[in-house]
N, C-alpha and C. Protein backbone atom coordinates (compact mmCIF):
# COMPACT_ATOMS: atom_id res chain seq x y z
N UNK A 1 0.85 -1.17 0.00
CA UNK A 1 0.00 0.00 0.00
C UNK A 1 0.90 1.24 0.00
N UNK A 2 0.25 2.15 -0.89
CA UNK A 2 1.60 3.69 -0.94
C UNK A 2 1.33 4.18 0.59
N UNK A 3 2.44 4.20 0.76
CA UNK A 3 2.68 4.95 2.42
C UNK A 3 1.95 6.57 2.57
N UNK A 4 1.60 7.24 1.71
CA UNK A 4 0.78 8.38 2.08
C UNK A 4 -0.74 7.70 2.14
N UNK A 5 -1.16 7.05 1.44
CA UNK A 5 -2.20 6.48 1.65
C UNK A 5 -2.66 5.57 2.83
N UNK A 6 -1.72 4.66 3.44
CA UNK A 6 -1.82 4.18 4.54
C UNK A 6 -1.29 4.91 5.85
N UNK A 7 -0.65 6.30 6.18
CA UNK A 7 -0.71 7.30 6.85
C UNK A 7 -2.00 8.00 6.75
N UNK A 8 -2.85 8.02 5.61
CA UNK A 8 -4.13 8.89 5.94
C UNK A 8 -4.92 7.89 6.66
N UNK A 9 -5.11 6.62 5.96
CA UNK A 9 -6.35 5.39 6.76
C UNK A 9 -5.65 5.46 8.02
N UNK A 10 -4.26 5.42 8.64
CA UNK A 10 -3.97 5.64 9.84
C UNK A 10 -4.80 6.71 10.68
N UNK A 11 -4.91 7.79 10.11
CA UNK A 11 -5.03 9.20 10.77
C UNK A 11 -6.56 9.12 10.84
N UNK A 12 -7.05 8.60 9.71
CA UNK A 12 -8.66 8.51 9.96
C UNK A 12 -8.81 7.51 10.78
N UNK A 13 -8.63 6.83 11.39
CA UNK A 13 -9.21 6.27 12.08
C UNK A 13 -8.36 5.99 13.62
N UNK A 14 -7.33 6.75 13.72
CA UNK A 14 -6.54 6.98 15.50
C UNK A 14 -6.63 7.97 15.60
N UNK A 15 -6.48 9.26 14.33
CA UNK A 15 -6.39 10.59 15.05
C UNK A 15 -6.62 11.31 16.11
N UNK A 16 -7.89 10.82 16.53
CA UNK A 16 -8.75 11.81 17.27
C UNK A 16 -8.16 11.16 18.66
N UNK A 17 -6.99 10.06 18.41
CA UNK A 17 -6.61 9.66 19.78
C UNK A 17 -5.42 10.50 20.18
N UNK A 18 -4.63 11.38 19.36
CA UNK A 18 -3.84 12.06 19.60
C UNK A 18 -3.92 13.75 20.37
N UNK A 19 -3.13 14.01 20.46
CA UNK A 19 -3.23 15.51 21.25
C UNK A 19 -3.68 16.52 20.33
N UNK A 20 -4.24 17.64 20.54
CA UNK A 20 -4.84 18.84 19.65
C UNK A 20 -3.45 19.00 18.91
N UNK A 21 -2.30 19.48 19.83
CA UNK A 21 -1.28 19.98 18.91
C UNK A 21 -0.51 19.06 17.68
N UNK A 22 -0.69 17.61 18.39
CA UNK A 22 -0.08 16.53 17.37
C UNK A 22 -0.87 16.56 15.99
N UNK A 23 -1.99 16.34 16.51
CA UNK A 23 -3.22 16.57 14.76
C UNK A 23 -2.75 17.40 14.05
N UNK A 24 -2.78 18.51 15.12
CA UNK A 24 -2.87 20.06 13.61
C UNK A 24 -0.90 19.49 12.72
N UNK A 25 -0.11 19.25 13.72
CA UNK A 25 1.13 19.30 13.22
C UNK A 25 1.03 18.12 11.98
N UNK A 26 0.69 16.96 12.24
CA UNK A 26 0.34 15.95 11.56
C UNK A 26 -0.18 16.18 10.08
N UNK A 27 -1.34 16.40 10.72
CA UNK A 27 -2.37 17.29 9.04
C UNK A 27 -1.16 17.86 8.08
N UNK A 28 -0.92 19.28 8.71
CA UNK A 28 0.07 19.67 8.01
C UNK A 28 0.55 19.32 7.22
N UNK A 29 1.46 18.78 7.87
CA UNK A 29 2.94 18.22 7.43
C UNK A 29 2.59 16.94 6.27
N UNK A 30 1.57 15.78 6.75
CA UNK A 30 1.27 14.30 6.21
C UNK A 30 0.54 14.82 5.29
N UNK A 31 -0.60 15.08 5.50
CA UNK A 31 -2.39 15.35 4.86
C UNK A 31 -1.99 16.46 3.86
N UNK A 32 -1.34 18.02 4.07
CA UNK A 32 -1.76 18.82 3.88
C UNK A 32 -0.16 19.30 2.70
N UNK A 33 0.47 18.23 3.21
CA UNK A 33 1.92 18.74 2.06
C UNK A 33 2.37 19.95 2.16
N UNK A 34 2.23 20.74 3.70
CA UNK A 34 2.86 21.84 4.20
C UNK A 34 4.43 21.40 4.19
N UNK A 35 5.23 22.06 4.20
CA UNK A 35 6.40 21.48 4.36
C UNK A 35 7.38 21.72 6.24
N UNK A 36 7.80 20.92 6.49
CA UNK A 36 7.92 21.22 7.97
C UNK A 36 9.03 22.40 8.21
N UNK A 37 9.09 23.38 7.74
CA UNK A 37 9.80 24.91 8.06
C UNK A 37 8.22 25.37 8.11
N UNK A 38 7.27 25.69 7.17
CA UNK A 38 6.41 26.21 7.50
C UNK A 38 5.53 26.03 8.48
N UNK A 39 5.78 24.99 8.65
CA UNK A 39 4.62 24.19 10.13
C UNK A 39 5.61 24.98 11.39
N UNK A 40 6.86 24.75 11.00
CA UNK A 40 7.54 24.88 12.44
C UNK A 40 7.16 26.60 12.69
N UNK A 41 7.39 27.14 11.85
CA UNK A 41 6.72 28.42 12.09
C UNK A 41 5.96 29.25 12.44
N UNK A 42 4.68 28.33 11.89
CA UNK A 42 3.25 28.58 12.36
C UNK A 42 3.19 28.07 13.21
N UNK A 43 3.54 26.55 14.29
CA UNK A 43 3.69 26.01 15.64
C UNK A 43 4.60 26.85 16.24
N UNK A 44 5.37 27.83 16.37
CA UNK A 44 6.62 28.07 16.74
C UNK A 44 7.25 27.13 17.51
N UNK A 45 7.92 26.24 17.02
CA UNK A 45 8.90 25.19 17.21
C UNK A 45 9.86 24.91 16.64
N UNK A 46 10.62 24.33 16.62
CA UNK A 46 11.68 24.20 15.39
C UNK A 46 11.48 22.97 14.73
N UNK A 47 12.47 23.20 13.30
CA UNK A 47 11.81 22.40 12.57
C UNK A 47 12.15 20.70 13.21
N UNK A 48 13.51 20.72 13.57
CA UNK A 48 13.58 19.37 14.31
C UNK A 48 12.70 18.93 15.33
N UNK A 49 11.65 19.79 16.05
CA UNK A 49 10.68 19.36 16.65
C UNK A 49 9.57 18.60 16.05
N UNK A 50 8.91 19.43 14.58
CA UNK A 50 8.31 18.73 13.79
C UNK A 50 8.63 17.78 13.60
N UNK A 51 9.51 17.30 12.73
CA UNK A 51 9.92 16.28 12.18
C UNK A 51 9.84 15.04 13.29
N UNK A 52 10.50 15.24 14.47
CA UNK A 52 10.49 14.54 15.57
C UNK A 52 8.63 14.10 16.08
N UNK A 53 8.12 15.38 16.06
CA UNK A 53 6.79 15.10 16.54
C UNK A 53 5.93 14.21 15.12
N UNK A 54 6.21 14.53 13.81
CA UNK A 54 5.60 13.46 13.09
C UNK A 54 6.42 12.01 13.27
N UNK A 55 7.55 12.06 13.63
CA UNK A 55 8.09 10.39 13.37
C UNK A 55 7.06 9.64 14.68
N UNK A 56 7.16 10.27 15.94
CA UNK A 56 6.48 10.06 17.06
C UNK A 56 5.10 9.86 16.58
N UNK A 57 4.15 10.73 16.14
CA UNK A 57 2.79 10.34 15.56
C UNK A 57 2.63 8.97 15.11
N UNK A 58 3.83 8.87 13.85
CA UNK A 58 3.50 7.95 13.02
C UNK A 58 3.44 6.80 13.48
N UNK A 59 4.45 6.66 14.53
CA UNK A 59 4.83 5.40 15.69
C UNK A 59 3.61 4.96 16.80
N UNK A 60 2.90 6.54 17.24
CA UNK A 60 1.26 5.81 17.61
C UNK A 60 0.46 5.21 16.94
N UNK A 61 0.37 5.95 16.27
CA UNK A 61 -0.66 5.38 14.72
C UNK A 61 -0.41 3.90 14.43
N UNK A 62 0.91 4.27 14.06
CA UNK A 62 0.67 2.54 14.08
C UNK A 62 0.57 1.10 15.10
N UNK A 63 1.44 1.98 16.73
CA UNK A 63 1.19 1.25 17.50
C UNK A 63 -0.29 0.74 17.48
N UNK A 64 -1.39 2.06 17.36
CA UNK A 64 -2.34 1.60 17.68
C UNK A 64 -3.36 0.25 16.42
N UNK A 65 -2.79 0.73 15.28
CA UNK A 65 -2.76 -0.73 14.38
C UNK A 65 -2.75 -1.75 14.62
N UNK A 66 -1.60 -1.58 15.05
CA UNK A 66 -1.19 -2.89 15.79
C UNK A 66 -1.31 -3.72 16.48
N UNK A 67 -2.24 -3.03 17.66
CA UNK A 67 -3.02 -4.06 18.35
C UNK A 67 -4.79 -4.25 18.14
N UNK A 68 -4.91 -3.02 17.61
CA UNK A 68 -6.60 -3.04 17.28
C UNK A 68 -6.94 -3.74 15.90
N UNK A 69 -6.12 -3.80 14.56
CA UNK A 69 -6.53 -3.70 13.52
C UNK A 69 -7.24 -3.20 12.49
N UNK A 70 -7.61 -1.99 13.05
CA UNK A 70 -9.35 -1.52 12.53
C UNK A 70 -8.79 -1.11 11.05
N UNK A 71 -7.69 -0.55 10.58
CA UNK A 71 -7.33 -0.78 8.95
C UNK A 71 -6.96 -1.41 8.45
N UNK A 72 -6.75 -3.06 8.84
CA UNK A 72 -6.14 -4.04 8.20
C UNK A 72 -7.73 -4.78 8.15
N UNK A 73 -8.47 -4.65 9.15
CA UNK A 73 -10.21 -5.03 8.73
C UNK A 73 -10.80 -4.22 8.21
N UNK A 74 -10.68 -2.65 8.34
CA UNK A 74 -11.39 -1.95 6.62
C UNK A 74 -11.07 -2.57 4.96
N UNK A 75 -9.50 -3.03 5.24
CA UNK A 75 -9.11 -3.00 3.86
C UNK A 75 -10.08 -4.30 3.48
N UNK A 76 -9.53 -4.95 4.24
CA UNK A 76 -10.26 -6.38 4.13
C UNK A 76 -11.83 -6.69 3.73
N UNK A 77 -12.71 -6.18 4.18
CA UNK A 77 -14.10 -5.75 4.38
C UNK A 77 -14.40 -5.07 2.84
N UNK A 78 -13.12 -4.14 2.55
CA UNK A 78 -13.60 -3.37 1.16
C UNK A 78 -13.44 -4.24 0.25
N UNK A 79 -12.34 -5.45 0.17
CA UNK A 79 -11.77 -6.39 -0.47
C UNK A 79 -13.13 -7.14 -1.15
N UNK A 80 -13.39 -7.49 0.06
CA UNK A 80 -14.81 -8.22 -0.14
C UNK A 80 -15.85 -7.55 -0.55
N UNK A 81 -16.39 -6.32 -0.55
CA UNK A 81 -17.32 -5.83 -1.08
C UNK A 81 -17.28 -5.52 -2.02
N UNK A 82 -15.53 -5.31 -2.91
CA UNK A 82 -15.50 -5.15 -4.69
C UNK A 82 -15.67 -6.56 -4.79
N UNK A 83 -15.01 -7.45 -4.21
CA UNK A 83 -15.67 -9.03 -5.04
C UNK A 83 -17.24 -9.13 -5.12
N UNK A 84 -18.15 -9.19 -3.88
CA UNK A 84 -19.41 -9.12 -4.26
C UNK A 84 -19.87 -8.56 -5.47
N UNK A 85 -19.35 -7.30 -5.58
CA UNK A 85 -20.03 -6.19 -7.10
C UNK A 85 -19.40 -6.91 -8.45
N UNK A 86 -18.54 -7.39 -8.14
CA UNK A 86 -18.17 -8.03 -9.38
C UNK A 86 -18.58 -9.40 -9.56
N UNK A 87 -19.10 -10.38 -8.64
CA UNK A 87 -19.83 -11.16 -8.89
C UNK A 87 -21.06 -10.91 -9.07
N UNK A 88 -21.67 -10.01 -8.84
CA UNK A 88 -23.23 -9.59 -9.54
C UNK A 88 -23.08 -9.59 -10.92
N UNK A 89 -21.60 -9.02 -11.79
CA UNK A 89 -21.60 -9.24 -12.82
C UNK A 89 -21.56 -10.62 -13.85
N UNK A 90 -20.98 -11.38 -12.75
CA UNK A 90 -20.77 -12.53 -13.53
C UNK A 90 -22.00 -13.76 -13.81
N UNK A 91 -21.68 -14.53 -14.90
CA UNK A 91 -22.68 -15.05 -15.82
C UNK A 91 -23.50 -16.27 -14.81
N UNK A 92 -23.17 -17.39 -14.06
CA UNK A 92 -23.42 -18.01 -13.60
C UNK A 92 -23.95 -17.81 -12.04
N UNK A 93 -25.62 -17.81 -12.21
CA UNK A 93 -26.15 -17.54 -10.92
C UNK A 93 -25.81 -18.84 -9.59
N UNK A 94 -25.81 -19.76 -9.99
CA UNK A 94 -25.98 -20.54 -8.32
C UNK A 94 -24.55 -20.53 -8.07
N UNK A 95 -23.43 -20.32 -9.04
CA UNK A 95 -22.26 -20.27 -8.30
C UNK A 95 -21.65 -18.79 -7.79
N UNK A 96 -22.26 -17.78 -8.40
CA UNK A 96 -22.40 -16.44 -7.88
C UNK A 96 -23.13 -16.32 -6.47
N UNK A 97 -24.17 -16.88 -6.48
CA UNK A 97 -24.96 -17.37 -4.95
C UNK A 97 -23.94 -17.97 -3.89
N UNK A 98 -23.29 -18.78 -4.42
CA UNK A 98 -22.62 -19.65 -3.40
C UNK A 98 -21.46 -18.81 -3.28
N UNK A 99 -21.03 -17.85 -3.84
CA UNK A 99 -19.88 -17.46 -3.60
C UNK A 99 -20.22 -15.98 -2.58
N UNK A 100 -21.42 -15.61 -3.02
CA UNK A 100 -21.89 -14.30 -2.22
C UNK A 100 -21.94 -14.47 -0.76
N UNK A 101 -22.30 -15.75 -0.69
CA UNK A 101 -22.51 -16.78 0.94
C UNK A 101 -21.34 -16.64 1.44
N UNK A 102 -20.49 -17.03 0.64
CA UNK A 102 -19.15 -17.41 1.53
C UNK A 102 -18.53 -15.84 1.96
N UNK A 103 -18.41 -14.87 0.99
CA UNK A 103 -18.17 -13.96 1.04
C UNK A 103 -18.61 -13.32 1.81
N UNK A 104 -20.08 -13.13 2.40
CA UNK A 104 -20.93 -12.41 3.21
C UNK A 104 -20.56 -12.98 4.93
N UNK A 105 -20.57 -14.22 4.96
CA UNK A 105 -19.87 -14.77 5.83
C UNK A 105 -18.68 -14.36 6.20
N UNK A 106 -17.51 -13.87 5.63
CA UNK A 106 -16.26 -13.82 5.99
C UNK A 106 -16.36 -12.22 6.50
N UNK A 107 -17.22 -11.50 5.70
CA UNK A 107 -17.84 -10.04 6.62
C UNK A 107 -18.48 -9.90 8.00
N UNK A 108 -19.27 -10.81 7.92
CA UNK A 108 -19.48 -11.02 9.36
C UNK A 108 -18.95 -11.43 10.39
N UNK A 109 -17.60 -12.17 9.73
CA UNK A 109 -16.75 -12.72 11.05
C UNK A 109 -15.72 -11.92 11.06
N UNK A 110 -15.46 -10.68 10.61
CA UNK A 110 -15.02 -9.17 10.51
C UNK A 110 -15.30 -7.99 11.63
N UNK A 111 -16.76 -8.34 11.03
CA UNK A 111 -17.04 -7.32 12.36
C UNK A 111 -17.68 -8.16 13.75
């Protein structure tokens, strides 16, 4: 997965576990493609603080991955819901049936 992309599913879904000042710095810098002189500026901090305070973020974020999973079961969950849509397309109904089963099943033992 491209690492800006799996830093945002990070942020959406731990952010709000972090401190006011970590977010805004975070956003910035990750989300917002500020570059960290300008963040450090507008935080008045220096820039080695930034930089330091995103490596630190990134290291919750994923700690918290790590033990919860909740984006390694989004991805998963979405996985399965493009297979469903694409078996609606396909030609053969009772094995499209049987496969929707199994599939719907493996969602539920998801959440």
């Amino acid at each position: 997965m491209d690492k800006l992309i799996e830093q945002a599913l990070l942020y959406d879904f731990y952010g709000e576990l972090l401190t006011e000042h970590q977010r805004r710095v975070y956003e910035e810098v990750v989300l917002n493609d500020y570059s960290i002189s300008e963040v450090a500026l507008e935080a008045g901090i220096s820039r080695q603080g930034v930089h330091d305070m995103i490596k630190r973020c990134s290291k919750i974020l994923e700690g918290y991955e790590s033990k919860l999973h909740l984006v390694e079961k989004f991805i998963h969950i979405k996985e399965n819901v493009n297979r469903i849509r694409e078996l609606t397309h396909s030609v053969t109904q009772s094995e499209v049936m049987r496969q929707i089963d199994e599939i719907s099943k493996d969602i539920l033992e998801e959440l």
